[in-house]
C-alpha atoms as a PDB file:
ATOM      1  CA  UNK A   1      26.187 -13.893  -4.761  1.00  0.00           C
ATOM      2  CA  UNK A   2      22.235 -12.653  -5.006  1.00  0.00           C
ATOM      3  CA  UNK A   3      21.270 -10.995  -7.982  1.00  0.00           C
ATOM      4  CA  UNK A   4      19.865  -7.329  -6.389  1.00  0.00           C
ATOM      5  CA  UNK A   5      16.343  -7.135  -6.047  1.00  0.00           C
ATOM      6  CA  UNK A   6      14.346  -5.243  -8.428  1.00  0.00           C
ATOM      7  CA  UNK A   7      12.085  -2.095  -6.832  1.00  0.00           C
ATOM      8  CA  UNK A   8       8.379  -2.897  -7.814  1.00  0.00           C
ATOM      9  CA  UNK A   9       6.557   0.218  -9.499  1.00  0.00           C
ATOM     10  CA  UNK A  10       3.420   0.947  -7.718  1.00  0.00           C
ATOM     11  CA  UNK A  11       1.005   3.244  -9.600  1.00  0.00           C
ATOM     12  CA  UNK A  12      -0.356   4.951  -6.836  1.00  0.00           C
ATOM     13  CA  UNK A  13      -1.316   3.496  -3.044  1.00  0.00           C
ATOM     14  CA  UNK A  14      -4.095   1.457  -1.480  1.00  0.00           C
ATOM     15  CA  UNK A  15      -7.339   3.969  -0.602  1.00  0.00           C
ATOM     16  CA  UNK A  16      -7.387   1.830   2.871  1.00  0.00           C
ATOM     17  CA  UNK A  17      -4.905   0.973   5.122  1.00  0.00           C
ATOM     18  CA  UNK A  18      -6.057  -2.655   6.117  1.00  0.00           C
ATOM     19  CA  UNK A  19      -8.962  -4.281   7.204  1.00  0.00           C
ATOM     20  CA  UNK A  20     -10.386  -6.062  10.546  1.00  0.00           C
ATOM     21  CA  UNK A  21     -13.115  -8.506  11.325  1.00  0.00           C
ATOM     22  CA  UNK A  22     -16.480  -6.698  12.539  1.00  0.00           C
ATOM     23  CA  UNK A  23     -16.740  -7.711  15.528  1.00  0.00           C
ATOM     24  CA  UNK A  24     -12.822  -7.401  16.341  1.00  0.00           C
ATOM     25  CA  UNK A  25     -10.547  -4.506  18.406  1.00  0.00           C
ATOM     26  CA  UNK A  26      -8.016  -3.662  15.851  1.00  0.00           C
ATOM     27  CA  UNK A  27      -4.369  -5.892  17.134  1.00  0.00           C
ATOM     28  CA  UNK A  28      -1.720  -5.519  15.362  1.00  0.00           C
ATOM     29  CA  UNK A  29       0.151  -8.032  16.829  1.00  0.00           C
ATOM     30  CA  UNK A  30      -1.611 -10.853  15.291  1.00  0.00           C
ATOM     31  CA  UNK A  31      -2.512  -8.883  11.873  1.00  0.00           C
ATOM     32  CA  UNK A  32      -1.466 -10.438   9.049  1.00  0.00           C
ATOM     33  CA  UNK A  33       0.899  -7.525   7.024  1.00  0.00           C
ATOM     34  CA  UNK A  34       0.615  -7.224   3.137  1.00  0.00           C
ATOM     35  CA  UNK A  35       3.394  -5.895   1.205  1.00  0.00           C
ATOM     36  CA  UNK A  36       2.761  -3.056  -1.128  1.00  0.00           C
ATOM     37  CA  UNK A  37       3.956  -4.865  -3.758  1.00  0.00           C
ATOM     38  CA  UNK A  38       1.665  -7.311  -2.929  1.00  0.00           C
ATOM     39  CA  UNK A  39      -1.550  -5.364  -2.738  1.00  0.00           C
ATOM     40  CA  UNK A  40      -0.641  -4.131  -6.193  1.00  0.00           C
ATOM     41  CA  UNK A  41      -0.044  -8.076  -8.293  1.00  0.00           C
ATOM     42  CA  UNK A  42      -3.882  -8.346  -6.590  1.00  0.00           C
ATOM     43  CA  UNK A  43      -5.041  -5.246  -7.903  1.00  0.00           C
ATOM     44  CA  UNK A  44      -3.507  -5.956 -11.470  1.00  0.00           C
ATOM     45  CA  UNK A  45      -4.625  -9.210 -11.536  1.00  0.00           C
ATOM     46  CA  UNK A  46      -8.255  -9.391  -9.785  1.00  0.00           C
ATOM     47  CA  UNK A  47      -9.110  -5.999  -9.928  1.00  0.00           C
ATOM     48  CA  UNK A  48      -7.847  -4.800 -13.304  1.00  0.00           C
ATOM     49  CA  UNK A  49      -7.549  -8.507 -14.492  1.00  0.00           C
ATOM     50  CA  UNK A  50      -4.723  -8.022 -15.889  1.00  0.00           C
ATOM     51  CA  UNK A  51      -2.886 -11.156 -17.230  1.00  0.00           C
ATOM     52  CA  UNK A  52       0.220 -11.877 -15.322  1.00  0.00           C
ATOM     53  CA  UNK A  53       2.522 -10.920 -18.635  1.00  0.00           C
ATOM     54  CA  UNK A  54       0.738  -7.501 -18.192  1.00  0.00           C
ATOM     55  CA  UNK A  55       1.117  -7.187 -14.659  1.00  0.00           C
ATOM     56  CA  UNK A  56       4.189  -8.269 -14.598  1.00  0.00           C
ATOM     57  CA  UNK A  57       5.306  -5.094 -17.040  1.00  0.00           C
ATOM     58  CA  UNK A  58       3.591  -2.761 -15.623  1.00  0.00           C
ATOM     59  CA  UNK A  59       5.376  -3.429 -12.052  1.00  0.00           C
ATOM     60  CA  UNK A  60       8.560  -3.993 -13.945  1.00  0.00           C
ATOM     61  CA  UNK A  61       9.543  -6.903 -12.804  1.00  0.00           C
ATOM     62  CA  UNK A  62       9.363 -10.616 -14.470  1.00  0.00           C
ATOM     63  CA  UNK A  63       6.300 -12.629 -15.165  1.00  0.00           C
ATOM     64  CA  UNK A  64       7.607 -15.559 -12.436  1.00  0.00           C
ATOM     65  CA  UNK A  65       8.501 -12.871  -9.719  1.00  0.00           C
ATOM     66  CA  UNK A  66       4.685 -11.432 -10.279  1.00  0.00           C
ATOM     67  CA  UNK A  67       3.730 -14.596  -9.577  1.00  0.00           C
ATOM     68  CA  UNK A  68       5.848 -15.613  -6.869  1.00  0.00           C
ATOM     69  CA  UNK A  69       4.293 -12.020  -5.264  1.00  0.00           C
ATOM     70  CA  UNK A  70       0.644 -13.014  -6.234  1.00  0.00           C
ATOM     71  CA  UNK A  71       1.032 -16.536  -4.633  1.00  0.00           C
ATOM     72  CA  UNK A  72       2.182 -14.823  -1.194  1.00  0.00           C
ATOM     73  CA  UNK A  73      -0.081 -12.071  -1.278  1.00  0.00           C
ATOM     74  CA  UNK A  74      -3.674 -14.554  -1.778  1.00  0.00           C
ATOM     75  CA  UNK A  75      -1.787 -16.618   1.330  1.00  0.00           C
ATOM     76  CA  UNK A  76      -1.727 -13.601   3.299  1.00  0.00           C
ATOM     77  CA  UNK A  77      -5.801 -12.551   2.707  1.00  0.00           C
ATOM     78  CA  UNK A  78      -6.454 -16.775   2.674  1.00  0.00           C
ATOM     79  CA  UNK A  79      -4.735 -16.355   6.494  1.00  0.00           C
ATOM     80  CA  UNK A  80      -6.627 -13.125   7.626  1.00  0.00           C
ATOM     81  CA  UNK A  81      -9.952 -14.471   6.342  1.00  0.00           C
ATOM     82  CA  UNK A  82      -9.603 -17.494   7.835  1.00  0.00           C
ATOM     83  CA  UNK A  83      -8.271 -16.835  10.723  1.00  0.00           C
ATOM     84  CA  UNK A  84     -10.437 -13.553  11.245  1.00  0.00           C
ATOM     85  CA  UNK A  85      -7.260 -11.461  11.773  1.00  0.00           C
ATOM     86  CA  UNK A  86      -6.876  -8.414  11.522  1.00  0.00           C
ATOM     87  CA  UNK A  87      -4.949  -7.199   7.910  1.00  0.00           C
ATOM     88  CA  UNK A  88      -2.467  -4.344   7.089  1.00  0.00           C
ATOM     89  CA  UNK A  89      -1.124  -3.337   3.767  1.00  0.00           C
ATOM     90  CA  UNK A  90       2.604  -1.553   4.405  1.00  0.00           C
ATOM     91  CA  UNK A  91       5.925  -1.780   3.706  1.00  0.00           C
ATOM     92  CA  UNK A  92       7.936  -3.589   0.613  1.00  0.00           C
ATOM     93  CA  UNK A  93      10.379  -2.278  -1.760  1.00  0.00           C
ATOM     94  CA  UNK A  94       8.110   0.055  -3.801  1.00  0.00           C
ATOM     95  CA  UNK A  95       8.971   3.285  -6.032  1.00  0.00           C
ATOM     96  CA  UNK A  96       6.243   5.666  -5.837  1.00  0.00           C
ATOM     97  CA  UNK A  97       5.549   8.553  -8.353  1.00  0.00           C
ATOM     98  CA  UNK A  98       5.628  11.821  -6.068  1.00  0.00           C
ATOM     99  CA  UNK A  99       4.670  12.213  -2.248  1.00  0.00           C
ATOM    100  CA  UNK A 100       1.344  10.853  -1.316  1.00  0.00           C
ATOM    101  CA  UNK A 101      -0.061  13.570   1.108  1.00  0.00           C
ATOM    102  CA  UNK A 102      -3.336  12.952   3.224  1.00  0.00           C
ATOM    103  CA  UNK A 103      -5.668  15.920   4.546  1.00  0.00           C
ATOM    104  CA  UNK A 104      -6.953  14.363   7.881  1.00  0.00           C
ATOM    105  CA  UNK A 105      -9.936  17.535   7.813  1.00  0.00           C
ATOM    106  CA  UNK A 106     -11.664  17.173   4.462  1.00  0.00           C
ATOM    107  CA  UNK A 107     -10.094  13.287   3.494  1.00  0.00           C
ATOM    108  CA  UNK A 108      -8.875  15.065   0.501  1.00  0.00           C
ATOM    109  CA  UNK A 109      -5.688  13.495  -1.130  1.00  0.00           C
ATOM    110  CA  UNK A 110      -3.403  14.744  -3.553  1.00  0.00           C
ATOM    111  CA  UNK A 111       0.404  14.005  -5.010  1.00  0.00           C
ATOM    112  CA  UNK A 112       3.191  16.122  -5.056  1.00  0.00           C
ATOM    113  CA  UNK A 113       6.065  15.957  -7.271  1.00  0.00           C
ATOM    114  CA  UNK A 114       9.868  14.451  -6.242  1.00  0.00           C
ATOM    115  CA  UNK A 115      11.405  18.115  -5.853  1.00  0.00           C
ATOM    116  CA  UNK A 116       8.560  19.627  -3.912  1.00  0.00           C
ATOM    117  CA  UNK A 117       8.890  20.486  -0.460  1.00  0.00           C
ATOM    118  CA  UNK A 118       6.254  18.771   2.030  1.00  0.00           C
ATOM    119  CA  UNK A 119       3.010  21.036   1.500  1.00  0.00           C
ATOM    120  CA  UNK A 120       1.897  23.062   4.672  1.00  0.00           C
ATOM    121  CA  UNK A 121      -1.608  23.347   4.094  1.00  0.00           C
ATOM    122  CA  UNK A 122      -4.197  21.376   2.341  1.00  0.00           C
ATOM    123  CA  UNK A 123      -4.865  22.557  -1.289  1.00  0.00           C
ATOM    124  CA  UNK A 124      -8.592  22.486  -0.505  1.00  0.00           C
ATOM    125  CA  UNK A 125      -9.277  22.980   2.295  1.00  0.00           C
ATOM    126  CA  UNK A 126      -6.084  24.917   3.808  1.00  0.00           C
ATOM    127  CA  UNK A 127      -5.857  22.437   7.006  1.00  0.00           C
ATOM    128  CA  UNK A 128      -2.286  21.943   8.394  1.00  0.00           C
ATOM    129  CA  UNK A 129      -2.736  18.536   9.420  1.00  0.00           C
ATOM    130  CA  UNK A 130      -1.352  16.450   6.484  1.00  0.00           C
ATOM    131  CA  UNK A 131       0.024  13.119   6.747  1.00  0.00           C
ATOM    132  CA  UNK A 132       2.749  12.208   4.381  1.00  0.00           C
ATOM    133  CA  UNK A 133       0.936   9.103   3.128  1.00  0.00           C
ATOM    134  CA  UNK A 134       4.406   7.572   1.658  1.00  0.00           C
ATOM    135  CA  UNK A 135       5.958   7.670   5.203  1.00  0.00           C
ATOM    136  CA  UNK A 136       2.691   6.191   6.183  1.00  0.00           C
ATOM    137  CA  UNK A 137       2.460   2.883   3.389  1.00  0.00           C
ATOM    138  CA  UNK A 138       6.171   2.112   3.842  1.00  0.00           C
ATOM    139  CA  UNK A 139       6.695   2.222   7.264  1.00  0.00           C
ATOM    140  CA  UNK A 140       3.758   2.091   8.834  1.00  0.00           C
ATOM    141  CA  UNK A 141       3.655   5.159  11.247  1.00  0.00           C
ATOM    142  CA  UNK A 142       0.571   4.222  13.545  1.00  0.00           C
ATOM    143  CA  UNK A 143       0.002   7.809  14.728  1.00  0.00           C
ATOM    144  CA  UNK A 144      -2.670   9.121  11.929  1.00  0.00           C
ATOM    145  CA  UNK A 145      -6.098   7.947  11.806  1.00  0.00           C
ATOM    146  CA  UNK A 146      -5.250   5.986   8.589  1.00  0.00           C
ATOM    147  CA  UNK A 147      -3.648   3.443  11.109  1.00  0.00           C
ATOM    148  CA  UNK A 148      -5.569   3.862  14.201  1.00  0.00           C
END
């Protein structure tokens, strides 16, 4: 039998939701979909250039899984750019710290803790239309204009 698969700690999420070629509609059917997981081993390791040790600790999970994430998530931009496909980054066995809320008036967001009940209004600019950005990442919810 499988040993059960570690969650993968994710700091906080992506500021975009994916990317498309210029000159492209956005179609999802042919975009290539990055895990959160894997959007995070690139931003440890390019972005923060991290070592994969390091990265591999702070996601809590071992140095050859980080690695094993990394490989499939360079494959995944390799395709898109490539290709000129469309990209998304959703979904994957994450644990988040808090709710990620969105204020789709003022583009403000903000975190919430565990026990809190889903805000009503924006904390700056008092707007009721909030999208729960955690709902958004992990399932990909296509209705707010984060996924439009």
């Amino acid at each position: 039998m499988a040993r059960a698969k570690a969650v993968r700690v994710l700091r906080d999420l992506p500021i975009v939701k994916g990317f498309r070629p210029l000159w492209m509609r956005p179609s999802y059917r042919s975009a290539v979909t990055m895990a959160l997981e894997e959007y995070e081993a690139i931003r440890l390791v390019d972005y923060e250039r991290l070592t994969h040790e390091q990265a591999s600790i702070s996601m809590g999970v071992s140095r050859p899984t980080l690695t094993r994430i990394y490989e499939q998530a360079r494959i995944k931009l390799g395709t898109a750019l490539v290709e000129g496909r469309s990209f998304l980054i959703e979904g994957g066995e994450v644990k988040l710290s808090g709710h990620h809320y969105y204020c789709e008036e003022c583009q403000h967001k903000f975190v919430q803790k565990e026990k809190h009940p889903k805000p009503q209004n924006c904390p700056t600019c008092s707007s009721q239309r909030i999208t729960n950005l955690s709902e958004c990442f992990m399932q990909g919810c296509r209705r707010c204009s984060r996924c439009r």
